[in-house]
Protein backbone atom coordinates (compact mmCIF):
# COMPACT_ATOMS: atom_id res chain seq x y z
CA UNK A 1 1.55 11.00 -17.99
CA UNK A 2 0.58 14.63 -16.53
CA UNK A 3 0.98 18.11 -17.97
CA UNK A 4 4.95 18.40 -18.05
CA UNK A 5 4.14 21.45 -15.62
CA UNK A 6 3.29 19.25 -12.68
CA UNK A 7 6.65 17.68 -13.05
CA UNK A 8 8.61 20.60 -13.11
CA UNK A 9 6.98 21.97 -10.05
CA UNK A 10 7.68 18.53 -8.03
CA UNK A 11 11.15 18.61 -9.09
CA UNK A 12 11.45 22.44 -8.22
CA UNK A 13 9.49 21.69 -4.86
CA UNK A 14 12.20 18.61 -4.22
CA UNK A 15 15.41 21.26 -4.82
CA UNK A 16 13.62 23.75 -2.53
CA UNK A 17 13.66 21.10 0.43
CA UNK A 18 16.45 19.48 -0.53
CA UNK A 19 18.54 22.76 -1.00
CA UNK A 20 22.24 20.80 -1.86
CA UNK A 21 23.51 18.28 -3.42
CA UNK A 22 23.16 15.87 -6.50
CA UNK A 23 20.24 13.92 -6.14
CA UNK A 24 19.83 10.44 -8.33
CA UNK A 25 16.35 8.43 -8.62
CA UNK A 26 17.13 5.34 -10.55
CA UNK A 27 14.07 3.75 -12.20
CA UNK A 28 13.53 0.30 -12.65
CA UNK A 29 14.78 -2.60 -14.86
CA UNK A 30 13.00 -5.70 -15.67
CA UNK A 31 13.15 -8.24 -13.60
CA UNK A 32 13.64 -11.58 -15.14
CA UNK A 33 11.53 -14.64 -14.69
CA UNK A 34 13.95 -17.91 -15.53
CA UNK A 35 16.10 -16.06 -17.83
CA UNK A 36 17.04 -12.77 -19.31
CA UNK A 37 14.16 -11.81 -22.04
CA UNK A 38 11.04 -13.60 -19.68
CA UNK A 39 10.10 -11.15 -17.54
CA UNK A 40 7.69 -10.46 -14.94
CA UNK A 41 5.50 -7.31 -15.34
CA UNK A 42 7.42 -4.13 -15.86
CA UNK A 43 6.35 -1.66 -12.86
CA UNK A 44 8.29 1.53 -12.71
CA UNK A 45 9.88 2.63 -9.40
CA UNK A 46 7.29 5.26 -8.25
CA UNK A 47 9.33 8.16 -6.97
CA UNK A 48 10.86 7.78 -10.57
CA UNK A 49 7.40 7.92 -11.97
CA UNK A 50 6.38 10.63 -9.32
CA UNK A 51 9.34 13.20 -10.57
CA UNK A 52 10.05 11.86 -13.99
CA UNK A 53 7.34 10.63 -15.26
CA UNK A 54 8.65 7.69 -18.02
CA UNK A 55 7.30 4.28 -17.68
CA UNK A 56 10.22 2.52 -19.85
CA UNK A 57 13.07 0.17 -18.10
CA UNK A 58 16.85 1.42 -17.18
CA UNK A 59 16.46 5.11 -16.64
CA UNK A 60 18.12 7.12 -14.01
CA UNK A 61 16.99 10.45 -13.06
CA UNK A 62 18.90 12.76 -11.97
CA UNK A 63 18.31 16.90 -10.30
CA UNK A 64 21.29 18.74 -9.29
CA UNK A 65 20.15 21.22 -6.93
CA UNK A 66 23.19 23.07 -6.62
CA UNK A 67 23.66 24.11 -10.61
CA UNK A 68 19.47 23.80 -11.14
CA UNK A 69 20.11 21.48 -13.99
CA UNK A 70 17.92 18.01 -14.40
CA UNK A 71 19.03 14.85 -16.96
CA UNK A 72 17.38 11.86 -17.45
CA UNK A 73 20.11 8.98 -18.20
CA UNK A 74 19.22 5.61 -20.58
CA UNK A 75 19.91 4.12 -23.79
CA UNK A 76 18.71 5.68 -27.07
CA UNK A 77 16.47 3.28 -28.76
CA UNK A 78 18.65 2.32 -32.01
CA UNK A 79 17.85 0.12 -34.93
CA UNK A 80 17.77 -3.37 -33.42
CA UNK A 81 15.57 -1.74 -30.62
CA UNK A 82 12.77 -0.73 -33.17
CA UNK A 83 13.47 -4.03 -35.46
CA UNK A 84 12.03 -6.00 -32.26
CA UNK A 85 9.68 -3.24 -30.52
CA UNK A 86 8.56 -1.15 -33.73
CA UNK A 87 9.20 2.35 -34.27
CA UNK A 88 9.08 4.22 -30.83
CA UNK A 89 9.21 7.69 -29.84
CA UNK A 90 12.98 8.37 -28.82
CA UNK A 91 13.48 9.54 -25.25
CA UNK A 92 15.01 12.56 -25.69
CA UNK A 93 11.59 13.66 -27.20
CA UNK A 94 10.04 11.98 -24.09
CA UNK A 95 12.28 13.65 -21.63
CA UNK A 96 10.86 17.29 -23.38
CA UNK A 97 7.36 16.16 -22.61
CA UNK A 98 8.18 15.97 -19.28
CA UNK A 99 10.52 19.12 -18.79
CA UNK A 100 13.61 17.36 -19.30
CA UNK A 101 16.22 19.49 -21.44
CA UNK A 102 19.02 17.11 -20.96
CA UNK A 103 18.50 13.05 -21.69
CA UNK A 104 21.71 11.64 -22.06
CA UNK A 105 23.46 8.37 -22.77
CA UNK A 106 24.17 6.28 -19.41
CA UNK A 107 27.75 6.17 -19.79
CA UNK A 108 28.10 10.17 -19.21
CA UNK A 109 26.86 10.13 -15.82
CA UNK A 110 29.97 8.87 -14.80
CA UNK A 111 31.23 11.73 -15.69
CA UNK A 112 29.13 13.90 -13.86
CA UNK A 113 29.20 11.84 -10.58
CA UNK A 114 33.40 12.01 -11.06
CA UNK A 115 33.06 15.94 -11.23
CA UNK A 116 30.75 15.75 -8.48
CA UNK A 117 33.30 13.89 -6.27
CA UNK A 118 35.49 16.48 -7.07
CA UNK A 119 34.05 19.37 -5.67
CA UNK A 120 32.42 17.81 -2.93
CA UNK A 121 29.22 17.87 -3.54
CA UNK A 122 26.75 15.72 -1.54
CA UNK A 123 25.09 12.76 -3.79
CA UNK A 124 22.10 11.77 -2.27
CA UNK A 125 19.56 8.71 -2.78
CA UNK A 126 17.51 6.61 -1.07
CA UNK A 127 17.20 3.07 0.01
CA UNK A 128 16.63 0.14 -3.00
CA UNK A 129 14.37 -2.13 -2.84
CA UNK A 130 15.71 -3.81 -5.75
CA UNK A 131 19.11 -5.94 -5.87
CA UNK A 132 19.99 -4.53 -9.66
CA UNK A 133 19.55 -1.16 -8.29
CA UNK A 134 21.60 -1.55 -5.54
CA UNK A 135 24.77 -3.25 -7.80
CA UNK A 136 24.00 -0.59 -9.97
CA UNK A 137 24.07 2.98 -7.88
CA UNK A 138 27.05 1.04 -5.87
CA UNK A 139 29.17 0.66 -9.03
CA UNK A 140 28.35 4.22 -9.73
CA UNK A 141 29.27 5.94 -6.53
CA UNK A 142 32.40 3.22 -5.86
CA UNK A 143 30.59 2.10 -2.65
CA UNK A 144 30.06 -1.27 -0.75
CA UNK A 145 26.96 -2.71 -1.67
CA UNK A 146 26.83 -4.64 1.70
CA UNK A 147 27.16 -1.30 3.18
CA UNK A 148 24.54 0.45 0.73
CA UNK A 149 22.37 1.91 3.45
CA UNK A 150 25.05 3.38 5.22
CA UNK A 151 25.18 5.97 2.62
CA UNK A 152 21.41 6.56 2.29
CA UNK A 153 19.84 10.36 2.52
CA UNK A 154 17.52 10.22 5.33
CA UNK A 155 16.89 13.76 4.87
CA UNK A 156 15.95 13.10 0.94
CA UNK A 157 13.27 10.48 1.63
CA UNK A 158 11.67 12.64 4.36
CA UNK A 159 11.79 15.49 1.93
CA UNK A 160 10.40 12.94 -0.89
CA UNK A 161 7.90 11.72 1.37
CA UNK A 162 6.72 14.70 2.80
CA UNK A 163 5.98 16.57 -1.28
CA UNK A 164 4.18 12.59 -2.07
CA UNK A 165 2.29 12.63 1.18
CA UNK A 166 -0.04 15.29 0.23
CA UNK A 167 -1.59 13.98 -3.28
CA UNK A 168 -2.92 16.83 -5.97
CA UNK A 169 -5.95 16.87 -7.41
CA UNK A 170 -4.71 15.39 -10.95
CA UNK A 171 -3.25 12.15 -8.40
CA UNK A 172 -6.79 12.16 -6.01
CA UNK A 173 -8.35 11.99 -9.95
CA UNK A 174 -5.69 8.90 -11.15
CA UNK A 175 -6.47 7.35 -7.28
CA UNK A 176 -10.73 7.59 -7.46
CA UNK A 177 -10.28 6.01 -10.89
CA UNK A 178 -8.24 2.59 -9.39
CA UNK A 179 -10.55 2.57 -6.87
CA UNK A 180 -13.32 2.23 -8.84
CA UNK A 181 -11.81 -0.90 -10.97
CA UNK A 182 -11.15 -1.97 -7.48
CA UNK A 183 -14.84 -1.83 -6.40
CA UNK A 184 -15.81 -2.98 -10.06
CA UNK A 185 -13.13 -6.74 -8.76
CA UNK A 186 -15.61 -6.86 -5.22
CA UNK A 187 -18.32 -6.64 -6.92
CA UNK A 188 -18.02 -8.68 -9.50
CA UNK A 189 -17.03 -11.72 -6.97
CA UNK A 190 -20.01 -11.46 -4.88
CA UNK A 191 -22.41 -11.54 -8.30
CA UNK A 192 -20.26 -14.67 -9.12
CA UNK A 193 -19.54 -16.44 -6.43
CA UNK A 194 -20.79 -20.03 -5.54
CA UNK A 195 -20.51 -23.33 -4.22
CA UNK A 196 -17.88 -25.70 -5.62
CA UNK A 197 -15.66 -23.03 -6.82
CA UNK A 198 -12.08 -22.66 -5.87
CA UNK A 199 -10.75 -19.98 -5.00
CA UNK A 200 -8.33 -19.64 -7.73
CA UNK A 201 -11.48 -19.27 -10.05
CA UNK A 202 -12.84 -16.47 -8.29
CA UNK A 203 -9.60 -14.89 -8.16
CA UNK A 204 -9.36 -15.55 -11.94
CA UNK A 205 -12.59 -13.58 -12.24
CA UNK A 206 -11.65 -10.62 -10.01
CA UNK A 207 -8.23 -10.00 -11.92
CA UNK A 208 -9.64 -10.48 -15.50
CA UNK A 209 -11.66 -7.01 -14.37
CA UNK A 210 -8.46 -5.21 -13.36
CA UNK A 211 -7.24 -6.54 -17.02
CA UNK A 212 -10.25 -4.72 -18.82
CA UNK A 213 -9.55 -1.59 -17.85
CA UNK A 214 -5.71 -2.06 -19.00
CA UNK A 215 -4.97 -2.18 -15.47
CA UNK A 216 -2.83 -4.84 -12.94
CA UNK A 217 -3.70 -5.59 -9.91
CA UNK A 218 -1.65 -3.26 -6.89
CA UNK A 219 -0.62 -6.43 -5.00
CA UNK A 220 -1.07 -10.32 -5.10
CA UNK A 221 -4.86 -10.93 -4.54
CA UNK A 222 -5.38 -11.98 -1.38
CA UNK A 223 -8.98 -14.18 -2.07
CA UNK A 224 -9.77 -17.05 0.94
CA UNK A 225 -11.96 -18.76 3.47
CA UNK A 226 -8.99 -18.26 5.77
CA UNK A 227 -9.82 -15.06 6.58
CA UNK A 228 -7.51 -15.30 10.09
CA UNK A 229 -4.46 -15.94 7.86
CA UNK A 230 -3.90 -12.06 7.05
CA UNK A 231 -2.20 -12.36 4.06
CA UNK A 232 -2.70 -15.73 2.76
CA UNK A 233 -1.91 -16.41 -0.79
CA UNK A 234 -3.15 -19.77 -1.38
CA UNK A 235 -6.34 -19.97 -3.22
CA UNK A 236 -6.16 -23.76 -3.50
CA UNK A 237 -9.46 -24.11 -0.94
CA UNK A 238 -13.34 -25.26 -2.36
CA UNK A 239 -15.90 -23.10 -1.03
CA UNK A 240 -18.35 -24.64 0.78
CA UNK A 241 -21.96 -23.68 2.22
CA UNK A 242 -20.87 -21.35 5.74
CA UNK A 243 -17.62 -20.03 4.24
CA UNK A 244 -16.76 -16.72 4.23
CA UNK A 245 -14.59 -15.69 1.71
CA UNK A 246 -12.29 -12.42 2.69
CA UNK A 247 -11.32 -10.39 -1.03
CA UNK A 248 -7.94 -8.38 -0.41
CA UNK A 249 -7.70 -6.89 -3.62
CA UNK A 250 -7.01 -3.75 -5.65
CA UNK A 251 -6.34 -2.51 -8.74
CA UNK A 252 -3.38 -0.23 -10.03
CA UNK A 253 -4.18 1.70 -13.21
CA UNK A 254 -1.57 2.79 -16.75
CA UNK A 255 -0.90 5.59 -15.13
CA UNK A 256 0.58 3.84 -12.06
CA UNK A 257 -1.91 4.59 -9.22
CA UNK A 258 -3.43 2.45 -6.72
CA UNK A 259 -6.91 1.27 -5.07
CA UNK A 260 -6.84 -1.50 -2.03
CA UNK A 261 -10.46 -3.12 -0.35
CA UNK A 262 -11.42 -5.78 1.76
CA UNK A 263 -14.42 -6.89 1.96
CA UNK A 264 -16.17 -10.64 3.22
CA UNK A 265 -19.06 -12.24 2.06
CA UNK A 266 -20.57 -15.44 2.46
CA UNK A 267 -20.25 -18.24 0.10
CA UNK A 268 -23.98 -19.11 0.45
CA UNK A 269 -25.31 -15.69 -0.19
CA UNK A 270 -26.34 -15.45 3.36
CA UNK A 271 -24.29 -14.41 6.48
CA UNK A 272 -25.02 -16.89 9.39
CA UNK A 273 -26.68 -15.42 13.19
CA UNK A 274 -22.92 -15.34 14.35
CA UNK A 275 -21.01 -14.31 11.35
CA UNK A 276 -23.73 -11.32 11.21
CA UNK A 277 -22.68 -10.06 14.72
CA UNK A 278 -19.42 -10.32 14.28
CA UNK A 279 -19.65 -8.34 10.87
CA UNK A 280 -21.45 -5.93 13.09
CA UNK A 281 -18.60 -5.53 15.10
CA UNK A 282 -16.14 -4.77 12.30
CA UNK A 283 -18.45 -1.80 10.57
CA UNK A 284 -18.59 -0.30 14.31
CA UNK A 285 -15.33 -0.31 14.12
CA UNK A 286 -15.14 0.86 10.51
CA UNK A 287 -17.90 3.76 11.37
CA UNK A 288 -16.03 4.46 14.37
CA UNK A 289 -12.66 5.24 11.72
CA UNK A 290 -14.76 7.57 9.48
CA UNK A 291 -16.23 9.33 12.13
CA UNK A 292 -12.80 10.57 13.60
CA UNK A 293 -10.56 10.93 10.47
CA UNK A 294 -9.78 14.18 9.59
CA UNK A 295 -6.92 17.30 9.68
CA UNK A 296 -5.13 17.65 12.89
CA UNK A 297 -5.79 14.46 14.49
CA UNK A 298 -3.70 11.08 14.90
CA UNK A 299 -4.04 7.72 13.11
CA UNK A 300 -2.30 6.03 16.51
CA UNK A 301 -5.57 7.75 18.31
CA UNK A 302 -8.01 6.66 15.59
CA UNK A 303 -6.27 3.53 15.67
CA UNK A 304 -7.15 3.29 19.76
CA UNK A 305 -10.53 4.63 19.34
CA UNK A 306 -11.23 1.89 16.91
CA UNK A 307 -9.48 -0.87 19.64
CA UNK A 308 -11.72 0.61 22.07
CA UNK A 309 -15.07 -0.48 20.21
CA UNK A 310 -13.56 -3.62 19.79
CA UNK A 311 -13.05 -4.55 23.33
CA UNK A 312 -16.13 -3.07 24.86
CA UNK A 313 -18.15 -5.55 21.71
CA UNK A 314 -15.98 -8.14 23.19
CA UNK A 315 -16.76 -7.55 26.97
CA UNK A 316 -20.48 -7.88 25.68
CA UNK A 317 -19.98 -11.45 24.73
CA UNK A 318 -17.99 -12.66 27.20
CA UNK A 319 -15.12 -13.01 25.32
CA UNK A 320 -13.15 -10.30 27.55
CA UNK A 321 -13.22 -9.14 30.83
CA UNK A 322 -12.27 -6.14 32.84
CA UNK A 323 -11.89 -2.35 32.28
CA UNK A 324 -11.68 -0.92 28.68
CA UNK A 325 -8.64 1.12 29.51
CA UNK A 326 -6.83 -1.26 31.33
CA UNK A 327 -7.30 -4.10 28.70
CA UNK A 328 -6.10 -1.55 25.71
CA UNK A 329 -2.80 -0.52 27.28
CA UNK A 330 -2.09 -4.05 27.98
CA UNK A 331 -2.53 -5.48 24.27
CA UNK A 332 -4.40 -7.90 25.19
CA UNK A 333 -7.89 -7.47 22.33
CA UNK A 334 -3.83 -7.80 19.97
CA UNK A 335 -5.12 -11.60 19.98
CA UNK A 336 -8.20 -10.65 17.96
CA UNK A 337 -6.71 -7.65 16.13
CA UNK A 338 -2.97 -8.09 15.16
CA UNK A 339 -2.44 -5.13 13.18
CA UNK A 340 -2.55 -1.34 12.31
CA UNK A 341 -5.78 0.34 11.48
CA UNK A 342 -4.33 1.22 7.40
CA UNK A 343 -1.85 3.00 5.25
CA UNK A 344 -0.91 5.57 2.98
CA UNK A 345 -1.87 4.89 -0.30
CA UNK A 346 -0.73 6.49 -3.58
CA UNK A 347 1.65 5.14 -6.63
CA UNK A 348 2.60 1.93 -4.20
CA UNK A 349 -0.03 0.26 -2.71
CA UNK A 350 1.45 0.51 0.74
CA UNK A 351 2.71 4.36 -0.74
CA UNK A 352 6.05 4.70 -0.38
CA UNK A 353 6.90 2.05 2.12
CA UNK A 354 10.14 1.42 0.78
CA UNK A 355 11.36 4.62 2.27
CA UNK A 356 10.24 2.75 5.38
CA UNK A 357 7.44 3.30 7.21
CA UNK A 358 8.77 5.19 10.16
CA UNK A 359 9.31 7.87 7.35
CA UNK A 360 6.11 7.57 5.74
CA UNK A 361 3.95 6.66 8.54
CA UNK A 362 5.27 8.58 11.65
CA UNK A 363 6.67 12.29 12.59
CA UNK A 364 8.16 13.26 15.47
CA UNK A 365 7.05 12.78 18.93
CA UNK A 366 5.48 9.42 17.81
CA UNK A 367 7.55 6.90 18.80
CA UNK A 368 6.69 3.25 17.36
CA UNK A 369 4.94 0.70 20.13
CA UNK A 370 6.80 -2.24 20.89
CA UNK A 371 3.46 -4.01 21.66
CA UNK A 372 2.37 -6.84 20.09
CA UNK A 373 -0.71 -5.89 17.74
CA UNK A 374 0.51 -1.69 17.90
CA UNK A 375 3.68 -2.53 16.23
CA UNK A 376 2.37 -2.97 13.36
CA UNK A 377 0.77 0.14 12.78
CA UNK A 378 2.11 1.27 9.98
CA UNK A 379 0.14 4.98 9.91
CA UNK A 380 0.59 6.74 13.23
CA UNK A 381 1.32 10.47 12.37
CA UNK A 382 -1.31 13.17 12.52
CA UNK A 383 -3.62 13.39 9.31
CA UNK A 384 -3.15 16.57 6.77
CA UNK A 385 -5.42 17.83 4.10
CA UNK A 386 -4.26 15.71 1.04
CA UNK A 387 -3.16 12.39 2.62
CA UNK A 388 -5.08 9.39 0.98
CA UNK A 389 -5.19 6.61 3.41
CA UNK A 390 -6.65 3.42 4.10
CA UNK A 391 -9.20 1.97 7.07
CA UNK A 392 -9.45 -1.74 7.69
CA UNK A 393 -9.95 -2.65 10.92
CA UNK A 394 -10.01 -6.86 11.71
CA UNK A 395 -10.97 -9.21 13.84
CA UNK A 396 -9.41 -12.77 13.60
CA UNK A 397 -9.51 -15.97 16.08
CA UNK A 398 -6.34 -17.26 15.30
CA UNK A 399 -5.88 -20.68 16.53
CA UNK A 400 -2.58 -20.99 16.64
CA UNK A 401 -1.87 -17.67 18.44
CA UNK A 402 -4.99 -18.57 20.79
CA UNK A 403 -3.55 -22.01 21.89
CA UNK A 404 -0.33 -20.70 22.39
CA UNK A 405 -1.27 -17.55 24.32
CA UNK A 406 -3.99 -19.98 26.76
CA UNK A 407 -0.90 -22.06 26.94
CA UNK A 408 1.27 -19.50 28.57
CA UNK A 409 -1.85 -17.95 30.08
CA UNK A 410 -1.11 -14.63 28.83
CA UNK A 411 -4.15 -12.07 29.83
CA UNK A 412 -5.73 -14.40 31.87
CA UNK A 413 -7.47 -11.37 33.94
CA UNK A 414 -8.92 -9.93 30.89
CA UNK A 415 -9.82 -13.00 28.20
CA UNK A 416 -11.73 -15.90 28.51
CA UNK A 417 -10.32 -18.42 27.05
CA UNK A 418 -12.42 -21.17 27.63
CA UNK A 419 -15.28 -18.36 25.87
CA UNK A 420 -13.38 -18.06 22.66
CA UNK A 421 -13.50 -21.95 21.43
CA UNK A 422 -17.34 -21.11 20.38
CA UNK A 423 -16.45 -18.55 17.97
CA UNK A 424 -13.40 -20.30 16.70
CA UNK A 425 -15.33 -21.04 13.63
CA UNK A 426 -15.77 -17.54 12.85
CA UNK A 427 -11.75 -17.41 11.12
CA UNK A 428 -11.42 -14.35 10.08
CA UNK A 429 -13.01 -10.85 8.77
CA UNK A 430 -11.24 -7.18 7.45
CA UNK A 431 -13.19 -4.38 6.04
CA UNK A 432 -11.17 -1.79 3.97
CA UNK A 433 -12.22 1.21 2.40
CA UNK A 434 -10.12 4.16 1.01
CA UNK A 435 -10.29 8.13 2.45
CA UNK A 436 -8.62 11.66 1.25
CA UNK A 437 -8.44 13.66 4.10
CA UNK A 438 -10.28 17.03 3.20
CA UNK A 439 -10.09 20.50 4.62
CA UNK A 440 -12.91 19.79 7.56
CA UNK A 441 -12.85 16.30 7.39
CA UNK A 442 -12.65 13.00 4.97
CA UNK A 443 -14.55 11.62 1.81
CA UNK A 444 -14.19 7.88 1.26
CA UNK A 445 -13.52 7.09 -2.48
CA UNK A 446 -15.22 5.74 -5.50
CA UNK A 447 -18.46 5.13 -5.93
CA UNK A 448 -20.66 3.60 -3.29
CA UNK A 449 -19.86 0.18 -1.89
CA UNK A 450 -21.91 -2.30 -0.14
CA UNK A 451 -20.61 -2.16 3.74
CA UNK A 452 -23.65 -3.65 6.32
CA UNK A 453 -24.42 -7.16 5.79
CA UNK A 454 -27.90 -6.77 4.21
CA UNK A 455 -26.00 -4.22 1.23
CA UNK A 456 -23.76 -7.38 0.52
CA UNK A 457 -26.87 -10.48 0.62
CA UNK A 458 -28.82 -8.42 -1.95
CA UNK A 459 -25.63 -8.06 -4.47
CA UNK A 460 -25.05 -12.01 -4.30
CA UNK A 461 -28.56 -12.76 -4.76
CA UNK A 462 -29.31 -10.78 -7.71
């Protein structure tokens, strides 16, 4: 938890944008496993966390602009509470640490959503991500759940995202320190791994370092020698001498911030003559990121720039054909990059992407591709002093998408196909680091991590 100042000024900064209305941020519940009282990890809804600051279940926060009054609504711990839990700190003590005058009991803000009806007043809130939210704000408000999103503020979660967009100082400090742990979980798989292993076991050794620093992880570890599956979850897989094993990992700390890398390394401690230039390939294209982030200019066009490496690599080997320009405004190096260059990245790993992304990641005059490969860039808007993003630029050899695309003969003038079944091998490869944007440029964060493939051979052989 933060100085109760910084709270006040976000909600204060919040009415200033918003300007009208009654504005309600329900936090989250627990979400049960197989029944009731087995739950899965309590993780607080993060706007709730951003402007409220509690990390305890069933809260609803609430800032009405128009009167300049704030409430946090829950249930009082009682007796039974503290005969299961122990003694706790009651929350309308907990509500005064954060500048919160007025915690009340949940059934009153009926009451002041029926007086808001009356007069009118707007009542604003964003899209739920969560079912029990949903039943919950619909009850409330005497709404159509089916029809929840029809009554969504658009203008709140632009408002919302533009205040968490731009992270202070205290959040850049919270953010360094996940990344860290997060470097800590890379490097403690390449000292460890070996082969035999499964992968569940080095994912077992990656987590249990998120769990020493009384931290989770900030998504499901993503730990395989099927690197060209981009998010693949199974971990069921021996490693054997030639794999490369792709870590997607990161680490969210107590105080509900979050650190995301990729890196690949090779099972055997050594990267093989073609894995090496294809590594090669992905730091260009990394380099070619840091070199161009900064204020003023757009992730879409650091996003090309970085495409752009990638297919004049590719034209060296053979693999693709034709002129740079022509073969990036077709899609066609989409078969070996399917994705967006990175993402914001805050209190959610993917920060705030339950707004949506065309909130978080685009403004306008940026209109989303529909293009295979650039429609899933989920950062396009122009940098800012204060963003914290991500860069992870790929390159895959998908089988499936390669048969079916020779198949059709899509891009026949630019790939050659019959050139790609000698590097089908390779599977796949991400590299992902994390960047503030600064006043006259970027600084990536946490300490130093191994990035050329020499850096990573010396940390597995040690």
């Amino acid at each position: 938890m933060f100085n109760k100042e910084i709270y006040i000024e976000r909600r204060n900064n919040l009415k200033k944008s918003t300007k009208t209305g009654l504005i309600i941020i329900p936090g989250n519940g627990n979400s049960p496993i197989s029944y009731k009282d087995n739950c899965y990890n309590f993780i607080q809804d993060s706007s709730f966390l951003y402007f409220f600051g509690l990390n305890s279940q069933d809260l609803i926060g609430v800032i009405d602009v128009d009167n300049n009054q704030e409430y946090i609504f829950g249930k009082e711990y009682t007796i039974d509470d503290i005969i299961w839990m122990g003694n706790q700190e009651l929350f309308k003590n907990q509500a005064l640490q954060v500048g919160i005058d007025n915690f009340k009991e949940i059934e009153e803000l009926n009451s002041l959503i029926s007086n808001s009806k009356n007069i009118n007043q707007k009542i604003l809130f964003t899209k739920q991500y969560r079912d029990a939210n949903i039943l919950k704000l619909s009850s409330l408000l005497d709404i159509n759940p089916f029809n929840f999103n029809e009554y969504v503020s658009e203008e709140l979660e632009k408002n919302i995202s533009n205040l968490r967009n731009i992270k202070s100082k205290e959040e850049i400090i919270e953010i360094e320190k996940a990344v860290n742990i997060t470097r800590d979980m890379h490097l403690e798989a390449m000292r460890n791994i070996k082969v035999g292993m499964k992968e569940f076991e080095l994912a077992a050794i990656i987590e249990k370092i998120a769990k020493s620093f009384n931290a989770t992880t900030s998504f499901q570890t993503i730990c395989t020698v099927n690197g060209e599956i981009l998010h693949n979850h199974s971990q069921n897989n021996t490693l054997k001498d030639g794999d490369l094993i792709l870590l997607d990992c990161g680490a969210r700390t107590n105080s509900g911030y979050c650190g995301d890398m990729t890196t690949v390394f090779p099972v055997s401690g050594k990267f093989s003559e073609v894995q090496k230039i294809f590594y090669s390939i992905l730091i260009k294209m990394f380099e070619k990121a840091e070199s161009l982030i900064k204020p003023g200019i757009s992730y879409k066009e650091v996003h090309l720039s970085v495409c752009r490496v990638l297919i004049q690599e590719m034209i060296n080997l053979n693999i693709l054909k034709g002129d740079i320009e022509e073969i990036l405004d077709s899609g066609a190096h989409a078969l070996f990059f399917p994705h967006g260059l990175g993402h914001m990245l805050g209190m959610d790993v993917h920060d705030m992407e339950n707004l949506g992304e065309n909130i978080v990641g685009y403004e306008d005059g940026i209109v989303r591709s529909s293009q295979f490969g650039l429609k899933s860039l989920r950062l396009a808007r122009t940098l800012q002093e204060g963003f914290v993003i991500t860069v992870e630029p790929g390159i895959y050899f998908i089988p499936e998408l390669i048969k079916k695309w020779k198949n059709q003969n899509n891009f026949s003038q630019y790939i050659n196909y019959d050139e790609i079944d000698k590097y089908i091998s390779i599977g796949g490869m991400r590299y992902e680091g994390d960047y503030l944007i600064t006043a006259d440029g970027s600084r990536r964060l946490g300490d130093k991590m191994p990035k050329y493939f020499y850096e990573i051979e010396n940390i597995i052989s040690k």
